[in-house]
PDB file of N, CA and C in Angstrom:
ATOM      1  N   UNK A   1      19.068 -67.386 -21.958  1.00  0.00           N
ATOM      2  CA  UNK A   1      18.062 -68.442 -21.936  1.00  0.00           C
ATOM      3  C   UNK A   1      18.161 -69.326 -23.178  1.00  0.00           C
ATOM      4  N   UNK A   2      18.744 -68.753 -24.115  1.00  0.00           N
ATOM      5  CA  UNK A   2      18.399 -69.664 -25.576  1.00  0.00           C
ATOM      6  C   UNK A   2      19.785 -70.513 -25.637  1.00  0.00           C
ATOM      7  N   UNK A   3      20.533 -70.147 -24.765  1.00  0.00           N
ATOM      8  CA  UNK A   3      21.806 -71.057 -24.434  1.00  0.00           C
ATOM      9  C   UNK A   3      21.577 -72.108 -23.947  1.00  0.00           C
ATOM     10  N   UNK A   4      20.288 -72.452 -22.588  1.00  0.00           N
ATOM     11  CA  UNK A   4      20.036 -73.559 -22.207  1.00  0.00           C
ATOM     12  C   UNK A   4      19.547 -74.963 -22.972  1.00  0.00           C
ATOM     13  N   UNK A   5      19.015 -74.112 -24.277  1.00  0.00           N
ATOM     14  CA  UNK A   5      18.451 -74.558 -25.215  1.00  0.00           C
ATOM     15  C   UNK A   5      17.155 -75.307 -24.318  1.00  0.00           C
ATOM     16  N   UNK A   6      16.364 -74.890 -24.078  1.00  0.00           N
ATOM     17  CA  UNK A   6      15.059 -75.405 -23.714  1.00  0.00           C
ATOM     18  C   UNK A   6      14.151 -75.431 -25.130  1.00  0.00           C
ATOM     19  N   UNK A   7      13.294 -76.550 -24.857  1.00  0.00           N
ATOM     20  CA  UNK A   7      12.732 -76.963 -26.270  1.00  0.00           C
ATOM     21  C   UNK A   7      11.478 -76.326 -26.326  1.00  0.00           C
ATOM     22  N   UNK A   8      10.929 -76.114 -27.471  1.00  0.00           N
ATOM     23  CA  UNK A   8       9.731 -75.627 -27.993  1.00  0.00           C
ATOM     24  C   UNK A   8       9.387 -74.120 -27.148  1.00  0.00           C
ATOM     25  N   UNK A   9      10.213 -73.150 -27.166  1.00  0.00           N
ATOM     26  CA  UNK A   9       9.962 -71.518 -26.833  1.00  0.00           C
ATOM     27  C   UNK A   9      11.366 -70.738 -27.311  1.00  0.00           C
ATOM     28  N   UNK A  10      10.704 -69.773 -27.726  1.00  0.00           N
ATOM     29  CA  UNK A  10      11.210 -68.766 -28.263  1.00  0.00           C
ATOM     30  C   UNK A  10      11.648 -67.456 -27.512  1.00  0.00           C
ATOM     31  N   UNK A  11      12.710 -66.635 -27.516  1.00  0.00           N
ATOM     32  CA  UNK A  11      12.695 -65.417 -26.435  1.00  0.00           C
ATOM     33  C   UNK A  11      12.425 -64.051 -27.644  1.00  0.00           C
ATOM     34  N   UNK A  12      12.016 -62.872 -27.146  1.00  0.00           N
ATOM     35  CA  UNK A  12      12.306 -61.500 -27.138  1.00  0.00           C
ATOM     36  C   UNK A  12      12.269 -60.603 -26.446  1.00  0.00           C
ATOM     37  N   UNK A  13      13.545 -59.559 -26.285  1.00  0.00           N
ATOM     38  CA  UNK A  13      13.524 -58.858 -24.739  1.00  0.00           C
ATOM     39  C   UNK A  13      12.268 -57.919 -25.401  1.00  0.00           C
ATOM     40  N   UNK A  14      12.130 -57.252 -24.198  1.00  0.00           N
ATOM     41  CA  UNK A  14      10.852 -56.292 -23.986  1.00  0.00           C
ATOM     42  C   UNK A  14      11.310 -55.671 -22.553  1.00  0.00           C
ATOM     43  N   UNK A  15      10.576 -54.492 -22.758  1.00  0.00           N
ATOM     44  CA  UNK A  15      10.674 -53.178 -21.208  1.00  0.00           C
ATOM     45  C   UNK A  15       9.456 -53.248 -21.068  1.00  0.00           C
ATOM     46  N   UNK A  16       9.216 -52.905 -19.680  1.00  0.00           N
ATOM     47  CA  UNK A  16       8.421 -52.925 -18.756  1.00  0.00           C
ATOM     48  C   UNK A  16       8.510 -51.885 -17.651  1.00  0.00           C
ATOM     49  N   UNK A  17       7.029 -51.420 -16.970  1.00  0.00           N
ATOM     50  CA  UNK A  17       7.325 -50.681 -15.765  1.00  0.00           C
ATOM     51  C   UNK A  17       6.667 -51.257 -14.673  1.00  0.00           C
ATOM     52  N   UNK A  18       6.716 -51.754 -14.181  1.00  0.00           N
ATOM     53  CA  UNK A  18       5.773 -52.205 -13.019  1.00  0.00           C
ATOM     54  C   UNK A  18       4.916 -51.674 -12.649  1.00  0.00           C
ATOM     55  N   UNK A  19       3.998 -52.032 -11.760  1.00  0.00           N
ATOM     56  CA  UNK A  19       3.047 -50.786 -11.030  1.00  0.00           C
ATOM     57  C   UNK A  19       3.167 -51.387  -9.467  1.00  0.00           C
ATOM     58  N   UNK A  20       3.719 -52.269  -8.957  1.00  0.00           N
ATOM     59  CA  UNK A  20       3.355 -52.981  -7.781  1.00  0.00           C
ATOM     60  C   UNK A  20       5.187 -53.760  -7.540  1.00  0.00           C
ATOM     61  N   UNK A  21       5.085 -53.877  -6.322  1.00  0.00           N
ATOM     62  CA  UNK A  21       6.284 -54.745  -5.671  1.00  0.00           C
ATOM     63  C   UNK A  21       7.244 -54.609  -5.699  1.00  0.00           C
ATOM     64  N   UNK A  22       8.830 -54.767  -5.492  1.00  0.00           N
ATOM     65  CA  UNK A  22       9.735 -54.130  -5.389  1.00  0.00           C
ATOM     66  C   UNK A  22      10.375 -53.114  -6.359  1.00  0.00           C
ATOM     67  N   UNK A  23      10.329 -53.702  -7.416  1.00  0.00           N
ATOM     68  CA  UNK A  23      10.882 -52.454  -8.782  1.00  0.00           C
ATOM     69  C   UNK A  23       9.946 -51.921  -9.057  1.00  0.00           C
ATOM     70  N   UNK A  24       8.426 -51.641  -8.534  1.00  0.00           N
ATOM     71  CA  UNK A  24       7.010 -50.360  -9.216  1.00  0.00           C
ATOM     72  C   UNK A  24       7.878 -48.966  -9.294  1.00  0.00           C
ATOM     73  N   UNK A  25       7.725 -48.483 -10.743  1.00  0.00           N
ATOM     74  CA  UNK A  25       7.975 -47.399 -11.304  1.00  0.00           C
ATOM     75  C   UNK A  25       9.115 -47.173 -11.726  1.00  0.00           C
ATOM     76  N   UNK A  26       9.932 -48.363 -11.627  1.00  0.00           N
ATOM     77  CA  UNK A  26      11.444 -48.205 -12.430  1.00  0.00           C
ATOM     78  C   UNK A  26      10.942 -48.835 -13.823  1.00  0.00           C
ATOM     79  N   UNK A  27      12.055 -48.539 -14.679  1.00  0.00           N
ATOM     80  CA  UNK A  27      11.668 -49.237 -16.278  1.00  0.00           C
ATOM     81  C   UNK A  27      12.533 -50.504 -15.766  1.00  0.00           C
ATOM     82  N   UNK A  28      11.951 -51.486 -16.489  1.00  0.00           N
ATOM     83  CA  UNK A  28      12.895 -52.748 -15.955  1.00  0.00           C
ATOM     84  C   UNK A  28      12.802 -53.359 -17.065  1.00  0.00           C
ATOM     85  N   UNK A  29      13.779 -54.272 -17.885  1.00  0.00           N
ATOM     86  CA  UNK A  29      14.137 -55.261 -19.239  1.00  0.00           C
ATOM     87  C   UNK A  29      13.592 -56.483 -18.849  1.00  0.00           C
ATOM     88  N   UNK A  30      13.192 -57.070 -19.756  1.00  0.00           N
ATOM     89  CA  UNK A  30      12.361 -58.139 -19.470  1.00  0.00           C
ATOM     90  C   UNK A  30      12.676 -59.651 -20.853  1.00  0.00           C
ATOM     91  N   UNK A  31      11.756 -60.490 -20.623  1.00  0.00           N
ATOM     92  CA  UNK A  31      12.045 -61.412 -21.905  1.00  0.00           C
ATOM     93  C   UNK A  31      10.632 -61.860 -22.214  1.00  0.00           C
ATOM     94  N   UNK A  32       9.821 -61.713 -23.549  1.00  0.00           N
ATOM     95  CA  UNK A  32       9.101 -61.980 -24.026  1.00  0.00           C
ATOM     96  C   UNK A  32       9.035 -63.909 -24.305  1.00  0.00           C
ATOM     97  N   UNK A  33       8.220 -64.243 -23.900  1.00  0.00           N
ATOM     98  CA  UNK A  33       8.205 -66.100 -24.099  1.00  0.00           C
ATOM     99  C   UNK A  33       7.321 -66.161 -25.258  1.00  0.00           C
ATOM    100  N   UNK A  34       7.849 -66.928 -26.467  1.00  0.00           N
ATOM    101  CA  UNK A  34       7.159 -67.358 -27.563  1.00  0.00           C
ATOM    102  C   UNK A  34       7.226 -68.687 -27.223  1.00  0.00           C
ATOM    103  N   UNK A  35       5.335 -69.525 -27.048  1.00  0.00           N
ATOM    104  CA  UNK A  35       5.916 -71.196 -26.831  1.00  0.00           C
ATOM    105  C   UNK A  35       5.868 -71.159 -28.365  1.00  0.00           C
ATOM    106  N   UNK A  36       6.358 -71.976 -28.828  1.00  0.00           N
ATOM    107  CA  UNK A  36       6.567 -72.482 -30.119  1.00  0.00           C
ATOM    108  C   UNK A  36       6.150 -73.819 -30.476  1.00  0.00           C
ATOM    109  N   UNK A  37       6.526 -74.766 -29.427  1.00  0.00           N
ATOM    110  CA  UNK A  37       5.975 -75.922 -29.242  1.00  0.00           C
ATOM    111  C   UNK A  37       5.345 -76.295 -27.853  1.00  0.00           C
ATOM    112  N   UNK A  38       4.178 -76.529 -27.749  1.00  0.00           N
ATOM    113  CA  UNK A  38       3.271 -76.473 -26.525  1.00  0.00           C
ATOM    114  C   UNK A  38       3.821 -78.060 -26.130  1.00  0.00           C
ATOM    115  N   UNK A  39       4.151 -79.128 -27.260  1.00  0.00           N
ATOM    116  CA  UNK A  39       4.010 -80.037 -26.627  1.00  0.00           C
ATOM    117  C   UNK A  39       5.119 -80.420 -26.336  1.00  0.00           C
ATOM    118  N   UNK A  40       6.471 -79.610 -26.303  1.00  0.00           N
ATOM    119  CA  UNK A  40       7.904 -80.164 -26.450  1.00  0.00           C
ATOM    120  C   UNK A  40       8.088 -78.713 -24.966  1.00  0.00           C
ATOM    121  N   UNK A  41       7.618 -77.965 -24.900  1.00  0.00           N
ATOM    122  CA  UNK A  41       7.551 -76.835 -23.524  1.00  0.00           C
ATOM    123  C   UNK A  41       7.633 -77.614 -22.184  1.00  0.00           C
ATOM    124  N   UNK A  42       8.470 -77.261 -21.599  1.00  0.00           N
ATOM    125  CA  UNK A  42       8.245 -78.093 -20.018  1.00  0.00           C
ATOM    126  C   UNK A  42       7.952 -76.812 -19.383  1.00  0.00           C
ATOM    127  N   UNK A  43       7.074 -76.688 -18.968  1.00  0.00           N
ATOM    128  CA  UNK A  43       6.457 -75.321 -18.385  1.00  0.00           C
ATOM    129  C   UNK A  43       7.038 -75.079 -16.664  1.00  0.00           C
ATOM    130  N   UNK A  44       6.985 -76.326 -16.596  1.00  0.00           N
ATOM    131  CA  UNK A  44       7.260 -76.685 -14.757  1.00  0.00           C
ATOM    132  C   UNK A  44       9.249 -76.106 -15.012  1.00  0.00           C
ATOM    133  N   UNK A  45      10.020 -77.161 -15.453  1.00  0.00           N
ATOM    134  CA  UNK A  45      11.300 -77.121 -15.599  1.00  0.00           C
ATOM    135  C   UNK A  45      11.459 -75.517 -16.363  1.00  0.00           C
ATOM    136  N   UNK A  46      10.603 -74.568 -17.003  1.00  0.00           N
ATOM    137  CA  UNK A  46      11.449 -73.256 -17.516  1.00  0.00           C
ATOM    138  C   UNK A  46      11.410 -72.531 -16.014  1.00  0.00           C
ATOM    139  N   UNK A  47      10.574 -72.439 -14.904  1.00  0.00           N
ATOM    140  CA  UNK A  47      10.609 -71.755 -14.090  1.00  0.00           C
ATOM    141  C   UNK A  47      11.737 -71.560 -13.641  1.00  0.00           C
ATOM    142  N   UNK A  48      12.435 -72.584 -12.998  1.00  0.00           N
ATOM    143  CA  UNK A  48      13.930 -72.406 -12.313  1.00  0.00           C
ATOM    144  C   UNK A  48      14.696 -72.173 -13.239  1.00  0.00           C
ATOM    145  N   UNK A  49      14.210 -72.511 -14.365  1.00  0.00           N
ATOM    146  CA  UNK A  49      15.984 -71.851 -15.100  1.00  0.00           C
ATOM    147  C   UNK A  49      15.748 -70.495 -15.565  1.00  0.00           C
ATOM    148  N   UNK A  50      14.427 -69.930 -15.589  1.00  0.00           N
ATOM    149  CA  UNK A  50      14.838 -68.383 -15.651  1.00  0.00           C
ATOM    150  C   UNK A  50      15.142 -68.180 -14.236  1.00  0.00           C
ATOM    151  N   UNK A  51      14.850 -68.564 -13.173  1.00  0.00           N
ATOM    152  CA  UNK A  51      15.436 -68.075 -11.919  1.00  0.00           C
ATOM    153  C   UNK A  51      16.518 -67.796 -11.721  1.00  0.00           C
ATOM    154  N   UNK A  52      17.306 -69.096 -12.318  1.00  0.00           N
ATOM    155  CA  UNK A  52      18.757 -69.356 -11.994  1.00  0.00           C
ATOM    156  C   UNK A  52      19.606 -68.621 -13.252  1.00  0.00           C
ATOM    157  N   UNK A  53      18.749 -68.292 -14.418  1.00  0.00           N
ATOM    158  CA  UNK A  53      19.920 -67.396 -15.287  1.00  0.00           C
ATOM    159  C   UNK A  53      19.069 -65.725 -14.626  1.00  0.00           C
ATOM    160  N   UNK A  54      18.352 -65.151 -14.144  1.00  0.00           N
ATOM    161  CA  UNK A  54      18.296 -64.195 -13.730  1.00  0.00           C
ATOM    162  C   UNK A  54      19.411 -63.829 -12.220  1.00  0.00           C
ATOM    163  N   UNK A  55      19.438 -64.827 -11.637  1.00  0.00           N
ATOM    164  CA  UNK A  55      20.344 -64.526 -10.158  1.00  0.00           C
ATOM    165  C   UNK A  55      21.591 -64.690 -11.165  1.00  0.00           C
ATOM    166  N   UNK A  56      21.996 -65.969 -11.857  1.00  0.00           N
ATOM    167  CA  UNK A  56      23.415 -65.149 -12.937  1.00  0.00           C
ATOM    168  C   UNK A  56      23.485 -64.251 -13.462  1.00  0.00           C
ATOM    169  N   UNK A  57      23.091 -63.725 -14.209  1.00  0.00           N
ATOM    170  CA  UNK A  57      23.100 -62.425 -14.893  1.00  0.00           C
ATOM    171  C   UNK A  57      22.842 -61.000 -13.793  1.00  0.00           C
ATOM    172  N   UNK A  58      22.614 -60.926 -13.125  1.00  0.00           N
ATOM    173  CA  UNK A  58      22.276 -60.047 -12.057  1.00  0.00           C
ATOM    174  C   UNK A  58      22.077 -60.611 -10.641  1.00  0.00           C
ATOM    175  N   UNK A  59      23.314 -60.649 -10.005  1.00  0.00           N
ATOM    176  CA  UNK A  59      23.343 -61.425  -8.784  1.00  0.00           C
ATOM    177  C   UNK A  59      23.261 -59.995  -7.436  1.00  0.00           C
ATOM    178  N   UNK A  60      23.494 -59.231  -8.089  1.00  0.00           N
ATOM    179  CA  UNK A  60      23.384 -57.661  -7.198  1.00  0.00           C
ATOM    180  C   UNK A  60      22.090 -57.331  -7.312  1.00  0.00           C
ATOM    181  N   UNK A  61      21.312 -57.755  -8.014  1.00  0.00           N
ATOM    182  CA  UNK A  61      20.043 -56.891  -8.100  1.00  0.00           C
ATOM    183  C   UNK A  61      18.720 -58.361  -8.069  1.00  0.00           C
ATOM    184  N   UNK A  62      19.202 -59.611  -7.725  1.00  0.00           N
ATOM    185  CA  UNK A  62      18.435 -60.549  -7.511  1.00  0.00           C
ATOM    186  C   UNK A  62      18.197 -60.669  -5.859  1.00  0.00           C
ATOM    187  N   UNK A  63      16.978 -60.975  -5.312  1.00  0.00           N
ATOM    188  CA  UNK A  63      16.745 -61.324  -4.529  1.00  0.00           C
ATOM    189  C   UNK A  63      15.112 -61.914  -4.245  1.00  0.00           C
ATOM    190  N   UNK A  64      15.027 -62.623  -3.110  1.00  0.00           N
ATOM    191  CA  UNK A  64      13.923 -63.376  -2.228  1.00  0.00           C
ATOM    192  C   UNK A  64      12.716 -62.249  -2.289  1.00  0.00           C
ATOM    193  N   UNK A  65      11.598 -62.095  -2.370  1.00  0.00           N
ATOM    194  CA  UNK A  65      11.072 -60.977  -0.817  1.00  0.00           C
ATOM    195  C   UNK A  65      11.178 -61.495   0.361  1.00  0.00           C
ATOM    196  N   UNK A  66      11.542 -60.704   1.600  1.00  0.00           N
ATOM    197  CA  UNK A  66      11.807 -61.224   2.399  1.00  0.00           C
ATOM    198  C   UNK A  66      10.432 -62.040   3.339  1.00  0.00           C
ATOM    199  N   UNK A  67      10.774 -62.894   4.142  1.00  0.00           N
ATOM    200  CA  UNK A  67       9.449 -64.172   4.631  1.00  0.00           C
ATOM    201  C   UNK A  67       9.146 -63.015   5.591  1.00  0.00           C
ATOM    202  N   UNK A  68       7.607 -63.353   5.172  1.00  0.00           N
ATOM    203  CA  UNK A  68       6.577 -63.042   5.944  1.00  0.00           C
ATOM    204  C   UNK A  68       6.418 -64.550   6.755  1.00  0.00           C
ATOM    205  N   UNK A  69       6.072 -64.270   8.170  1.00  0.00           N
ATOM    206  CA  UNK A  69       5.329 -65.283   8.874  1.00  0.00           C
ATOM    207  C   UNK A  69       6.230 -66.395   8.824  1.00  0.00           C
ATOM    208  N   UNK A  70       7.407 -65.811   8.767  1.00  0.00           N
ATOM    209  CA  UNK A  70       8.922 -67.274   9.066  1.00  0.00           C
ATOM    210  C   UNK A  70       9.067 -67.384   7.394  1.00  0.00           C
ATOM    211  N   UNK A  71       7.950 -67.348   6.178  1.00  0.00           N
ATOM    212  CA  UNK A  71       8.063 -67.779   5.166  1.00  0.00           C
ATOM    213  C   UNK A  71       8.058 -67.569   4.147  1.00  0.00           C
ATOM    214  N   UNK A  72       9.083 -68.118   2.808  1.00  0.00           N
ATOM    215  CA  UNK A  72       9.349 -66.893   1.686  1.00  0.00           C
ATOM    216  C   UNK A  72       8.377 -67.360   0.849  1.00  0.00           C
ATOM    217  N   UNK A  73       8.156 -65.909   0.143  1.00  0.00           N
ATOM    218  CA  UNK A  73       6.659 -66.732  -0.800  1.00  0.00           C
ATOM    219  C   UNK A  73       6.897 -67.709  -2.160  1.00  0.00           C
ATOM    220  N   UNK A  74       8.569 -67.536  -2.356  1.00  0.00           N
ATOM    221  CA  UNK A  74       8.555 -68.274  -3.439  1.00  0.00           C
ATOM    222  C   UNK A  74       8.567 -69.978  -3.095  1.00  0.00           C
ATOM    223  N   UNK A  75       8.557 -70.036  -1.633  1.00  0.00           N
ATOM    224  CA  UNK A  75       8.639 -71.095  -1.342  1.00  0.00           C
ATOM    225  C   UNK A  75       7.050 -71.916  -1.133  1.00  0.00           C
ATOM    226  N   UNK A  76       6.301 -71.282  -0.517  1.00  0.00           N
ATOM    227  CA  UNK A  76       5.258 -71.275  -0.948  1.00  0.00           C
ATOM    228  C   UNK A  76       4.635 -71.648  -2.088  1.00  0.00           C
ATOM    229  N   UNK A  77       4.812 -70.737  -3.266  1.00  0.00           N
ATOM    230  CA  UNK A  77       4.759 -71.529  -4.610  1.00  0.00           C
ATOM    231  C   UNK A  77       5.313 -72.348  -5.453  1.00  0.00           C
ATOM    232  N   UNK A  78       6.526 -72.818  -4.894  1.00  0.00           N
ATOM    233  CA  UNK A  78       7.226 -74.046  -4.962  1.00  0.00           C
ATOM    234  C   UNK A  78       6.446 -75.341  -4.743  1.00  0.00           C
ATOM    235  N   UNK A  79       5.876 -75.569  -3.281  1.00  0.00           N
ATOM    236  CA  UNK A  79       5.054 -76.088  -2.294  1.00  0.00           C
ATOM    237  C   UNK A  79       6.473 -76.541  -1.526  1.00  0.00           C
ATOM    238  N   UNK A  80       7.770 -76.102  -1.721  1.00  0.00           N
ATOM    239  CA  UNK A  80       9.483 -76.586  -0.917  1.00  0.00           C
ATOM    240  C   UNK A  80      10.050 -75.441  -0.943  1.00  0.00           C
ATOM    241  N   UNK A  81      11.066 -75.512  -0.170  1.00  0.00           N
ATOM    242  CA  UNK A  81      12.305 -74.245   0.053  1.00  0.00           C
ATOM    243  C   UNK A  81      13.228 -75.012  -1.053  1.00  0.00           C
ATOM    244  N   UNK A  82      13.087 -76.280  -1.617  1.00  0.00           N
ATOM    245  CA  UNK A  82      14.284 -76.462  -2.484  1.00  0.00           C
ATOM    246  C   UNK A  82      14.648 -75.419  -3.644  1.00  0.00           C
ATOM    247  N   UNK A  83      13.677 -75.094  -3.709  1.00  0.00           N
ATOM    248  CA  UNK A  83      14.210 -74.613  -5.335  1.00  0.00           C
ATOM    249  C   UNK A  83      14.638 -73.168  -4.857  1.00  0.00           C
ATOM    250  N   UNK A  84      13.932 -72.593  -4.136  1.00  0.00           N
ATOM    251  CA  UNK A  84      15.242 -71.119  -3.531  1.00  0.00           C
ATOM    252  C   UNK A  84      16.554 -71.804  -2.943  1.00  0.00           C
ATOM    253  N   UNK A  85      16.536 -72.536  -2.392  1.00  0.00           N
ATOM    254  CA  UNK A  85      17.885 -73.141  -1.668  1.00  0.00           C
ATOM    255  C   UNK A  85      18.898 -73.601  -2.914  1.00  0.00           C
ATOM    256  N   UNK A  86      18.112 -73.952  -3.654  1.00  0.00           N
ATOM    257  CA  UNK A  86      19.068 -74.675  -5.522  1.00  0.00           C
ATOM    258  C   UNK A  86      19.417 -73.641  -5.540  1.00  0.00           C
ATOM    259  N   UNK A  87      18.427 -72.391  -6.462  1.00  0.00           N
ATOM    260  CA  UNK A  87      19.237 -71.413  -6.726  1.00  0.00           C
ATOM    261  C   UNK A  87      20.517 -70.621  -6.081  1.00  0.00           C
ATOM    262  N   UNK A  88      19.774 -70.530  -4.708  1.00  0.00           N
ATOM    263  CA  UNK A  88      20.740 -69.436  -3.754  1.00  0.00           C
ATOM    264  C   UNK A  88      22.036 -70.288  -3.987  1.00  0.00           C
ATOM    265  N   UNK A  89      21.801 -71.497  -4.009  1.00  0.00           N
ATOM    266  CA  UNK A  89      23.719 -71.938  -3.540  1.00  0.00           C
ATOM    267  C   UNK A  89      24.246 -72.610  -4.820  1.00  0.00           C
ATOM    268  N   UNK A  90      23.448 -71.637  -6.112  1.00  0.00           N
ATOM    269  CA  UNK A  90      23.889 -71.784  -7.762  1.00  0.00           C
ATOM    270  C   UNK A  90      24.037 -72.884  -7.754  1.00  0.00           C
ATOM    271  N   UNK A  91      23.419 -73.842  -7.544  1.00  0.00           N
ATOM    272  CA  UNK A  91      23.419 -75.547  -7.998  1.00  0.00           C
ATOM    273  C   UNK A  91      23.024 -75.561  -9.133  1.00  0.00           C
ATOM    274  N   UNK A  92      22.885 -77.028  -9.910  1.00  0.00           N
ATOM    275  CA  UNK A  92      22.119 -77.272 -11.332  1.00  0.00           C
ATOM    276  C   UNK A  92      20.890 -77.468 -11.023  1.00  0.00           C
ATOM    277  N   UNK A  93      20.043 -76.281 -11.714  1.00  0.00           N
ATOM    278  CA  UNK A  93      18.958 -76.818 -11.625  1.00  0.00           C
ATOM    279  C   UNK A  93      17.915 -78.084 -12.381  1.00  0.00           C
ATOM    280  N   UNK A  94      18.634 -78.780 -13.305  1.00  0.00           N
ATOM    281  CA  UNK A  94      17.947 -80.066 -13.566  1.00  0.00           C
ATOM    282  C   UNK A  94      18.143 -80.859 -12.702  1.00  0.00           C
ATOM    283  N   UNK A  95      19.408 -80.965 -11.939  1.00  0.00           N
ATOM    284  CA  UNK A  95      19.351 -81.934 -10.775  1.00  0.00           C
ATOM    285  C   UNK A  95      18.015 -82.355 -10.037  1.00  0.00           C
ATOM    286  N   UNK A  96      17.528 -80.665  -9.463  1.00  0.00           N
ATOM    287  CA  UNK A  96      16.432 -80.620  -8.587  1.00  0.00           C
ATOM    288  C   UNK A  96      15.102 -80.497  -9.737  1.00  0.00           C
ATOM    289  N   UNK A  97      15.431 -80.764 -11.412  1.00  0.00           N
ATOM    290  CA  UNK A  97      13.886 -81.041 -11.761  1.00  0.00           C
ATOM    291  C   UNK A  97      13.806 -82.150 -12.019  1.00  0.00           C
ATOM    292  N   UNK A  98      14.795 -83.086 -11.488  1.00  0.00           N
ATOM    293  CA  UNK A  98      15.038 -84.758 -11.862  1.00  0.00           C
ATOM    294  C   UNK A  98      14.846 -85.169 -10.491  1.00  0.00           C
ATOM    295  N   UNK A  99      14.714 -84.503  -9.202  1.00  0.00           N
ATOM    296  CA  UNK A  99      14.505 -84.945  -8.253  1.00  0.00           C
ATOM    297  C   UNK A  99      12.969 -84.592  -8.293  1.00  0.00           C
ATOM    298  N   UNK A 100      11.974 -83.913  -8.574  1.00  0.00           N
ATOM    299  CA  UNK A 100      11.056 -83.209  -8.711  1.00  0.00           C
ATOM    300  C   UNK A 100      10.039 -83.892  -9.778  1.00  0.00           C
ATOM    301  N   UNK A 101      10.717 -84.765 -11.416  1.00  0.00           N
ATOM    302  CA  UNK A 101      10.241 -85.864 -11.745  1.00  0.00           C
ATOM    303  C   UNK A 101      10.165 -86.950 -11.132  1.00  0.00           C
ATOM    304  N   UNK A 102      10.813 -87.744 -10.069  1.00  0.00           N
ATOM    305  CA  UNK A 102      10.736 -88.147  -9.957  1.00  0.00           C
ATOM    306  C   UNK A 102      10.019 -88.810  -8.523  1.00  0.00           C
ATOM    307  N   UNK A 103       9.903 -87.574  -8.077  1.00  0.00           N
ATOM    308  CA  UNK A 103       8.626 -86.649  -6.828  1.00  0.00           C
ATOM    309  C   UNK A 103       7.229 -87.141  -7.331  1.00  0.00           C
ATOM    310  N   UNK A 104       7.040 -86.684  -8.855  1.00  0.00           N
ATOM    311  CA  UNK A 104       5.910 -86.932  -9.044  1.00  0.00           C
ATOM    312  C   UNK A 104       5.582 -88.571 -10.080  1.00  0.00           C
ATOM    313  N   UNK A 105       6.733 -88.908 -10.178  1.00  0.00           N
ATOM    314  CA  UNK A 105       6.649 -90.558 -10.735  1.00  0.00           C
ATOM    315  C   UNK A 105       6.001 -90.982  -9.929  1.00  0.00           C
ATOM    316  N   UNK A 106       6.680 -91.031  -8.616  1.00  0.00           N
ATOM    317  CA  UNK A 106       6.308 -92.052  -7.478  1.00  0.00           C
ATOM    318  C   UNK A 106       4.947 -91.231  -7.037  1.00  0.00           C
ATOM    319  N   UNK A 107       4.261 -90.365  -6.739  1.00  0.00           N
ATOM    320  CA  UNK A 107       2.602 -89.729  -6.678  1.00  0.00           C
ATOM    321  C   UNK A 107       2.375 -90.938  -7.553  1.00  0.00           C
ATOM    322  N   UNK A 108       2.637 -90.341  -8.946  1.00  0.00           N
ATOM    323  CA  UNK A 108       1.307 -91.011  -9.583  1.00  0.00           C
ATOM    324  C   UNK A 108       1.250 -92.427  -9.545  1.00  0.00           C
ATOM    325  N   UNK A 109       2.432 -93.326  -9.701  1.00  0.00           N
ATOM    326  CA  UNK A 109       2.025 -94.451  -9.513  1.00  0.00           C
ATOM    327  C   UNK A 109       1.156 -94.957  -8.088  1.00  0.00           C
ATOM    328  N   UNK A 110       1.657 -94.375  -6.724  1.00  0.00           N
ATOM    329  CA  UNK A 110       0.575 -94.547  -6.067  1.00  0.00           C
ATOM    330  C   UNK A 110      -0.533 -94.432  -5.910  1.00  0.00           C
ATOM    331  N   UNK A 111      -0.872 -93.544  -6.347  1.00  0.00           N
ATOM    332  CA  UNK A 111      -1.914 -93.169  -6.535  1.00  0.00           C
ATOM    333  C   UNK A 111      -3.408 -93.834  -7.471  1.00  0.00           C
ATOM    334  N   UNK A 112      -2.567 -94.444  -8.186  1.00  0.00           N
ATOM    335  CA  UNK A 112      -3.316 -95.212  -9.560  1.00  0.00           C
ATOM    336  C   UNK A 112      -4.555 -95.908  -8.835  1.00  0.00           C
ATOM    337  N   UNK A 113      -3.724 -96.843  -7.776  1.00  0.00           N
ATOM    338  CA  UNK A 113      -5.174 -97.952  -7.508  1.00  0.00           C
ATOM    339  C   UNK A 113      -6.112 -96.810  -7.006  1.00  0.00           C
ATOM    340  N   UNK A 114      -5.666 -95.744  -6.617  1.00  0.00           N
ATOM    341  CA  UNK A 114      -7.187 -94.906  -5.927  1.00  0.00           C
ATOM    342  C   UNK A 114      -8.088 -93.998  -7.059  1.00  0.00           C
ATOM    343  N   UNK A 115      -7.550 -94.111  -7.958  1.00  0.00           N
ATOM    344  CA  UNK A 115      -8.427 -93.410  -9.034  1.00  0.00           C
ATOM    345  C   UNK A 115      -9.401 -94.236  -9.857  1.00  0.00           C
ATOM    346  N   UNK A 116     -10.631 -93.561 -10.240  1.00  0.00           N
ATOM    347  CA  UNK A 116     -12.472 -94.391 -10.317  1.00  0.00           C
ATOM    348  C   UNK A 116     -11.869 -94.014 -11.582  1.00  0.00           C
ATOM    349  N   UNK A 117     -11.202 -93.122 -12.573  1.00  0.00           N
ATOM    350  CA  UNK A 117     -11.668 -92.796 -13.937  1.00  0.00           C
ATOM    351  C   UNK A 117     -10.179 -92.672 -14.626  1.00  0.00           C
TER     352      UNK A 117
END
């Protein structure tokens, strides 16, 4: 992660045991997030790139949960299947957070004339 050089956070690994969901009760390695700079942090853009250096670093032991109800939940909290579809087929993921800025450029400028405050 500190290779990507993402701005304003800090890493330290840390262990963990779960209590819930696919790895509950294995010890599992983890990475401690220091923000360092709140205002230089892109909180939105670190998501996919720990995604995408976790499916690198462990591509045998990465996976989806599988969709409930046709649908995967990370997609769900996406509010798109893009960003599982980025990862799965190891694309760049700034591509899809430059498609994703610019998702929400065009919101807000529309949006403007409808806002009272």
């Amino acid at each position: 992660l500190k290779d990507i050089g993402l701005a304003g956070v800090g890493f330290r690994p840390l262990y963990f045991t779960p209590t819930f969901s696919k790895h509950r009760g294995e010890r599992c390695g983890g990475v401690q997030l220091h923000i360092e700079n709140r205002e230089a942090f892109d909180s939105v853009g670190f998501g996919p790139h720990l995604l995408a250096t976790i499916k690198q670093l462990y591509p045998d032991h990465f996976g989806w949960l599988p969709p409930t109800n046709g649908d995967y939940f990370i997609d769900k909290l996406a509010g798109t299947s893009s960003l599982r579809e980025t990862i799965d087929a190891v694309q760049n993921v700034d591509d899809l957070l430059s498609v994703w800025r610019s998702d929400s450029d065009t919101f807000r400028t529309s949006r403007s004339d409808t806002l009272l405050y």
